[in-house]
N, C-alpha and C. Protein backbone atom coordinates (compact mmCIF):
# COMPACT_ATOMS: atom_id res chain seq x y z
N UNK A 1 -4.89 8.54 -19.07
CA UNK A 1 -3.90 7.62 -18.52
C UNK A 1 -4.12 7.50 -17.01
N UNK A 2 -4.14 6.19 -16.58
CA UNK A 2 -4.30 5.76 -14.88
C UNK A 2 -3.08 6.62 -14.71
N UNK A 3 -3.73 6.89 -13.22
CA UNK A 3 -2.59 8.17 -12.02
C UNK A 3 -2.65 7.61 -10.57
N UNK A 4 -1.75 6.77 -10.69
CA UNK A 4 -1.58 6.20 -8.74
C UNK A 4 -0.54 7.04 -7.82
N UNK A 5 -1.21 7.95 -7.28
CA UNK A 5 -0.11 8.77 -6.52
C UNK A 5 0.19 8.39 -4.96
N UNK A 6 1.09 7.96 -4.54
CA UNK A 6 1.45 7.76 -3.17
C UNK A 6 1.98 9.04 -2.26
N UNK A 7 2.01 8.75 -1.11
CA UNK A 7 2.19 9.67 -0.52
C UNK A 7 2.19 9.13 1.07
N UNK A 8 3.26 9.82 2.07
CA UNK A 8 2.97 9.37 3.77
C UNK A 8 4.02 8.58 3.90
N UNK A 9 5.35 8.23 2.75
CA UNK A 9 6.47 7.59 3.43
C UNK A 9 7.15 8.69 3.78
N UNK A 10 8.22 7.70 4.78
CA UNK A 10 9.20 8.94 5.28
C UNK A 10 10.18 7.82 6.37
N UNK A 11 10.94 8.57 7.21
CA UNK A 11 12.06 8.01 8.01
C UNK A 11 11.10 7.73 9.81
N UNK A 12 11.50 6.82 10.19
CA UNK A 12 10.53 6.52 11.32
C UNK A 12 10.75 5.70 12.25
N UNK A 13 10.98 6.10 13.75
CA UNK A 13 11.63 5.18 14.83
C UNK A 13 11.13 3.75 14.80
N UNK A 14 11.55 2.36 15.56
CA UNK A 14 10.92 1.27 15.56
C UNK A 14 9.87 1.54 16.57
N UNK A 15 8.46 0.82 16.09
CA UNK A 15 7.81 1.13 17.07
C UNK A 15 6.35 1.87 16.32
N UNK A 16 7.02 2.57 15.68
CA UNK A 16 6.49 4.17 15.48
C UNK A 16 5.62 3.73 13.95
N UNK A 17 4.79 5.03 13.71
CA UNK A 17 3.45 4.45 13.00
C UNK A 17 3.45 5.61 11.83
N UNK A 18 2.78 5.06 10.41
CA UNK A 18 3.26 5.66 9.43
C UNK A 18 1.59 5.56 8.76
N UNK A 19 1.55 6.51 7.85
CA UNK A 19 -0.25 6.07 7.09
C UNK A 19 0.03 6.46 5.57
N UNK A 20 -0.30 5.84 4.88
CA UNK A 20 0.16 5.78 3.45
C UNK A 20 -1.09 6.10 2.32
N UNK A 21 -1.03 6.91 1.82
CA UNK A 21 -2.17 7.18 0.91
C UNK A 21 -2.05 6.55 -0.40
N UNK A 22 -3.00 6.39 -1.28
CA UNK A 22 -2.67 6.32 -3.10
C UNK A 22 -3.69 6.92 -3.17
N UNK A 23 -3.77 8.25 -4.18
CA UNK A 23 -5.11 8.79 -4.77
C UNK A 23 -4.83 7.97 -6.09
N UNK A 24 -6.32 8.01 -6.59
CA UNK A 24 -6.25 7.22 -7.94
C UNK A 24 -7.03 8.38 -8.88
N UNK A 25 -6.98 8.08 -10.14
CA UNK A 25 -7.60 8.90 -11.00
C UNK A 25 -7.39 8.29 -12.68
N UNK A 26 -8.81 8.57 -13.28
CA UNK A 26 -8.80 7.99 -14.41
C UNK A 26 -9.05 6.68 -14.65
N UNK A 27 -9.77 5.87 -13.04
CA UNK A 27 -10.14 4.73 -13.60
C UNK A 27 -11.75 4.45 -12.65
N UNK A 28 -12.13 3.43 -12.83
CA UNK A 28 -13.49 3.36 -11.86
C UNK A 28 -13.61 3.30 -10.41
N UNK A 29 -12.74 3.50 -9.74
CA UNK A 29 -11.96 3.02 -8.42
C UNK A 29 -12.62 1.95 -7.74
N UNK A 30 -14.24 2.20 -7.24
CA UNK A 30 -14.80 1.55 -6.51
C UNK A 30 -14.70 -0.20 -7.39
N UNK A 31 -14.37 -0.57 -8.80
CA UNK A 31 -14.46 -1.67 -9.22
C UNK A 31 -13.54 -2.43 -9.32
N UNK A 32 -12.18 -1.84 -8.76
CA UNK A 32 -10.26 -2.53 -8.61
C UNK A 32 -10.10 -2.96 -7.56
N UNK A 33 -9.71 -3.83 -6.96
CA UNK A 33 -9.21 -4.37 -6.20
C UNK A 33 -8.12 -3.40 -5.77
N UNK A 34 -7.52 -2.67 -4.90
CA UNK A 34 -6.50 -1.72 -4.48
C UNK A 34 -5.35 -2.66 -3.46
N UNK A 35 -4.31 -2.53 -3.72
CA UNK A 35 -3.46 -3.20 -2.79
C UNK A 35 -2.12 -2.41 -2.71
N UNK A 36 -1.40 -2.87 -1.88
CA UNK A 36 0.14 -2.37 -1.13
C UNK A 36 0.86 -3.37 -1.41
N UNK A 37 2.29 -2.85 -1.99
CA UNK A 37 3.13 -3.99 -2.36
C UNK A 37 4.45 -3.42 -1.88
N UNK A 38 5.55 -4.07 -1.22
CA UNK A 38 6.59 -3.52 -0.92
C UNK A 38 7.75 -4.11 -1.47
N UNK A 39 9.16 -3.18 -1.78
CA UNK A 39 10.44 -3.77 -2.33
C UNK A 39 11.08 -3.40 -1.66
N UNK A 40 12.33 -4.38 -0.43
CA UNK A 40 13.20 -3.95 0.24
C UNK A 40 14.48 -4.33 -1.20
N UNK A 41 15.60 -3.42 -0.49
CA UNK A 41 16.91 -3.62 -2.03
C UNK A 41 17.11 -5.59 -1.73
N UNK A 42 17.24 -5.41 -3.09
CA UNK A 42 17.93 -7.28 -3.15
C UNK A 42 16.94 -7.96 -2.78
N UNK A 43 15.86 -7.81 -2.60
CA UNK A 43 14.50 -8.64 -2.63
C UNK A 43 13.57 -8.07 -3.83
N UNK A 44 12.55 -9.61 -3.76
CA UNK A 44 11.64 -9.32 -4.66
C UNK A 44 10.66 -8.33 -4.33
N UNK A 45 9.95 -7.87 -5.09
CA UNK A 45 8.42 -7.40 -4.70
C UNK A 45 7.26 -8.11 -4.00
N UNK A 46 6.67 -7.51 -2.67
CA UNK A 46 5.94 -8.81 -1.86
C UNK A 46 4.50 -7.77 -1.91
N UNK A 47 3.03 -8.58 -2.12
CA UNK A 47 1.94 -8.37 -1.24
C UNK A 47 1.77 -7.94 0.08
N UNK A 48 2.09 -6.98 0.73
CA UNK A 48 1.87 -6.80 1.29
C UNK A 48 0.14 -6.81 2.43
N UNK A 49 -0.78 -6.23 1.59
CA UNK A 49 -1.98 -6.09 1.46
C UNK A 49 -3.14 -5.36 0.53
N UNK A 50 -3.96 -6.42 0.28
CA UNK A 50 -5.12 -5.72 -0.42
C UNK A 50 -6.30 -6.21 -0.31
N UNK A 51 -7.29 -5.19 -0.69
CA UNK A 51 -8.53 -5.06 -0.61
C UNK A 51 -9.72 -4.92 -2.01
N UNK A 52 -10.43 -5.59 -1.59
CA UNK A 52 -11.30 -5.92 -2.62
C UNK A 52 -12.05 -4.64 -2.93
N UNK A 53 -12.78 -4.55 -3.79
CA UNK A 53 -13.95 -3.79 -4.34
C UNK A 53 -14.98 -4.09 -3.42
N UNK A 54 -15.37 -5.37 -2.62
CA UNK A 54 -16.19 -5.86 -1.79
C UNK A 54 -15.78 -5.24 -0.57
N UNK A 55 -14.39 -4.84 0.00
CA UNK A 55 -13.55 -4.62 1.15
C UNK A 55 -13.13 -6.04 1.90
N UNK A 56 -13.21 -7.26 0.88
CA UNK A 56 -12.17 -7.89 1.68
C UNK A 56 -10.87 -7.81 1.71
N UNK A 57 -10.30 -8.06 2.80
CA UNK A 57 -8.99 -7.65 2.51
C UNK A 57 -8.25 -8.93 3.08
N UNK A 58 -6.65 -9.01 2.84
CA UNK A 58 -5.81 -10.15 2.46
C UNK A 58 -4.48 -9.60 2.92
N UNK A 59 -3.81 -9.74 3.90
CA UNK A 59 -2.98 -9.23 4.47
C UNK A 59 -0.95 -10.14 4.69
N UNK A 60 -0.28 -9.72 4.04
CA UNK A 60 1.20 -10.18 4.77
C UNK A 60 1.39 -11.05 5.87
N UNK A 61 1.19 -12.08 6.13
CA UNK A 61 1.71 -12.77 7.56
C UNK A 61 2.48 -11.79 8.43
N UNK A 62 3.43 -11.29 7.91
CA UNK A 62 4.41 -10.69 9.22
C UNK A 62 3.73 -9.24 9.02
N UNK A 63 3.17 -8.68 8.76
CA UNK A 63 1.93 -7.61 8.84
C UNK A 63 0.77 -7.44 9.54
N UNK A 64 -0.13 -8.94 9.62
CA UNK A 64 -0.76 -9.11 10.75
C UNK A 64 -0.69 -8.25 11.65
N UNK A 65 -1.82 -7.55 12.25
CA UNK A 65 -2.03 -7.05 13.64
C UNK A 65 -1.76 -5.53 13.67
N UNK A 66 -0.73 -5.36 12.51
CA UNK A 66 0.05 -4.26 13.10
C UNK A 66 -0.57 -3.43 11.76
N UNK A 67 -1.08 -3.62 10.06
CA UNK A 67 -0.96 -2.59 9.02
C UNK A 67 -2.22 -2.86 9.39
N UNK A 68 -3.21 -1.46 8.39
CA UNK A 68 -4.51 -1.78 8.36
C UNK A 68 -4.35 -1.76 7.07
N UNK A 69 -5.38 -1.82 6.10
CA UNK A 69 -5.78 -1.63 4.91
C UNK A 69 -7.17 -1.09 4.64
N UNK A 70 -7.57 0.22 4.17
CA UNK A 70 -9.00 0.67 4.16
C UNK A 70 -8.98 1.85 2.56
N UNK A 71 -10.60 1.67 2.20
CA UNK A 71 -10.48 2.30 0.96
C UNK A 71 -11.53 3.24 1.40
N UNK A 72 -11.40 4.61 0.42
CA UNK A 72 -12.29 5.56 0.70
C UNK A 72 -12.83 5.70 -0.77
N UNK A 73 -13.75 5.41 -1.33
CA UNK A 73 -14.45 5.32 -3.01
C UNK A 73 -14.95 6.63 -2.91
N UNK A 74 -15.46 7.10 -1.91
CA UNK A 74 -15.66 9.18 -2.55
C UNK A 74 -14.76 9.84 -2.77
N UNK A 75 -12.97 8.86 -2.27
CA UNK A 75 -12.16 9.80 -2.31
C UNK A 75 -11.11 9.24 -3.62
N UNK A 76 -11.49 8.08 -3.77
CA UNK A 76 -10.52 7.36 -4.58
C UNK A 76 -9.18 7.15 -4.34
N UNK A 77 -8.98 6.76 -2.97
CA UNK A 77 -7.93 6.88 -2.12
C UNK A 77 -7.93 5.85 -1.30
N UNK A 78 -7.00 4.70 -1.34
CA UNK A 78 -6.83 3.53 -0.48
C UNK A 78 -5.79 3.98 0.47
N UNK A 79 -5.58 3.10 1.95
CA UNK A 79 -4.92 3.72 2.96
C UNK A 79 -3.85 2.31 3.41
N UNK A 80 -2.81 2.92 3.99
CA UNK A 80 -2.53 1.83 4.51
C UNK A 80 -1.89 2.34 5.81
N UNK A 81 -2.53 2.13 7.23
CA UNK A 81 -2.39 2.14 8.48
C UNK A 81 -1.05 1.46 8.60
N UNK A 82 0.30 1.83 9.03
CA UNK A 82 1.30 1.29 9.42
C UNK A 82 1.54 1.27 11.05
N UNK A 83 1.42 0.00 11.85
CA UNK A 83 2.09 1.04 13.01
C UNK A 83 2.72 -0.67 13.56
N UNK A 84 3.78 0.15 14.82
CA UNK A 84 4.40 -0.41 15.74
C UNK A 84 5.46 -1.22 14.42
N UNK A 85 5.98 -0.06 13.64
CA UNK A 85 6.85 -0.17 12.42
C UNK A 85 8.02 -1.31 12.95
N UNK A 86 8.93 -1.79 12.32
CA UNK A 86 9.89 -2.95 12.49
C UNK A 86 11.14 -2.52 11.29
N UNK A 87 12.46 -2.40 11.86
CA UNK A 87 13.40 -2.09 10.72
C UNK A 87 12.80 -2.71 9.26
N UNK A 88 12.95 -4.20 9.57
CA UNK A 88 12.57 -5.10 8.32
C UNK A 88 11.16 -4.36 7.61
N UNK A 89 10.21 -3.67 7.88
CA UNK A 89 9.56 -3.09 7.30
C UNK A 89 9.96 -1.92 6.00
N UNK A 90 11.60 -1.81 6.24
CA UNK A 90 11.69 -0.61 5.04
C UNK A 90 12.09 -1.22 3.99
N UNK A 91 11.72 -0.39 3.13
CA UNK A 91 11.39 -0.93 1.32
C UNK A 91 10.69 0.31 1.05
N UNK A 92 10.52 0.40 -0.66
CA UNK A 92 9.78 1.33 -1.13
C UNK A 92 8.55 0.85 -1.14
N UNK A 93 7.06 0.98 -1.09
CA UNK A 93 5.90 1.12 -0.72
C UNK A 93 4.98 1.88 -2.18
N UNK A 94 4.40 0.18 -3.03
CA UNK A 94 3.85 0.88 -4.28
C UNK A 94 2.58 0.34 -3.67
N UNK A 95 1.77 1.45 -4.76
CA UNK A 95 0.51 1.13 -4.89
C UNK A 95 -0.17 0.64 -5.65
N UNK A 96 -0.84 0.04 -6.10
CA UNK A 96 -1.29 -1.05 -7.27
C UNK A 96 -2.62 -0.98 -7.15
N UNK A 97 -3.66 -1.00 -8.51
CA UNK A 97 -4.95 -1.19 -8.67
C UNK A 97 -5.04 -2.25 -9.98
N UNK A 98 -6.03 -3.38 -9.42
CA UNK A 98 -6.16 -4.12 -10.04
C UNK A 98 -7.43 -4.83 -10.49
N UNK A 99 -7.70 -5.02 -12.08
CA UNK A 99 -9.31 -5.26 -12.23
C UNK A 99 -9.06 -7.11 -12.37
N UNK A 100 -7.81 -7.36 -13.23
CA UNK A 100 -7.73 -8.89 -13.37
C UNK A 100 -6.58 -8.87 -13.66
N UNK A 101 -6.20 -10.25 -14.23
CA UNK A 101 -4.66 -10.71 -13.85
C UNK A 101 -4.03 -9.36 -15.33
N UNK A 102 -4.94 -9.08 -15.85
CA UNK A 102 -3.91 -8.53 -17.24
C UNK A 102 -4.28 -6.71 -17.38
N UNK A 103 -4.90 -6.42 -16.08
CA UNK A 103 -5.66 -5.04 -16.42
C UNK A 103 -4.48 -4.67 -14.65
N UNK A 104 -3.31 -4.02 -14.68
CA UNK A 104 -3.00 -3.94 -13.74
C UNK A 104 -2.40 -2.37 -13.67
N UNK A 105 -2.54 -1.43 -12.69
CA UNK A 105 -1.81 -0.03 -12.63
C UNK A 105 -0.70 -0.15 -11.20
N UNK A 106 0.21 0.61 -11.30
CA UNK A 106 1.13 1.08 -10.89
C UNK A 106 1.54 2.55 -10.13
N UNK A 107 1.73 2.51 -8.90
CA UNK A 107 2.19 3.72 -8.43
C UNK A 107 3.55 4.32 -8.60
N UNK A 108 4.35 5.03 -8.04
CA UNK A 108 5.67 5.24 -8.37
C UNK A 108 6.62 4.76 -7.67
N UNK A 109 5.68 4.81 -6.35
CA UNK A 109 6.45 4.43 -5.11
C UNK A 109 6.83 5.16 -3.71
N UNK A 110 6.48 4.61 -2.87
CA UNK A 110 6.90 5.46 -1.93
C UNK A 110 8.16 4.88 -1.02
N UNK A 111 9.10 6.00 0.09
CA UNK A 111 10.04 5.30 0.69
C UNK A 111 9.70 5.06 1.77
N UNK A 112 9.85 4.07 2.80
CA UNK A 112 9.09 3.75 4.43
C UNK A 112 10.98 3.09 4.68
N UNK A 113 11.38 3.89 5.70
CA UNK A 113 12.41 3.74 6.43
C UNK A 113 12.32 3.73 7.66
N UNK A 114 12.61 2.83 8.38
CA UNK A 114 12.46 2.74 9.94
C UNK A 114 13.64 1.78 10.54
N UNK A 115 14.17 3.26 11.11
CA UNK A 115 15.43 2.87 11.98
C UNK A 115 15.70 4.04 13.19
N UNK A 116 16.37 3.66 14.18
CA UNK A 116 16.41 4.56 15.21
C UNK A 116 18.09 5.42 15.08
């Protein structure tokens, strides 16, 4: 069974910079597309960012500049660089691997809170 484990949320001044892991396990890693998806309460689920198997990556408009997105295939571990955080940034923080529209995995979730 696919295993998307998150890890690196937490509570965090505005401003202030956060790094988000998913280890993966049990699938080919280097051949999924890996991405970041976030749910603030009473909103939908948004793209945040993801990255190809190629390493292109596809990023949030209001994310721009500020998240990175990077994959490590020896480690089977995609990243997501948070910084110069923004209240509106908190939501829970899943991780998702994806081969096509119908082959899709799931993390559990992580929490990213940022308030002073």
């Amino acid at each position: 069974q696919v295993q998307l484990v998150e890890s690196g949320g937490g509570l965090v001044q505005p401003g202030g910079s956060l790094r988000l892991s998913c280890a993966a396990s049990r699938i080919i890693f280097s051949s999924y597309t890996m991405g970041w998806y976030r749910q603030a309460p009473g909103k939908q689920r948004e793209s945040v960012a993801t990255i190809t198997s190629g390493r292109s990556t596809n990023y949030l408009d209001s994310v721009k500049g500020r998240f990175t997105i990077s994959r490590d295939n020896t480690k089977n571990t995609v990243y997501l660089q948070m910084n110069s955080l923004k209240p509106e940034d908190t939501a829970v923080y899943y991780c998702n691997a994806a081969r096509s529209s119908t082959i899709s995995h799931w993390g559990q979730g992580t929490q990213v809170t940022v308030s002073s």
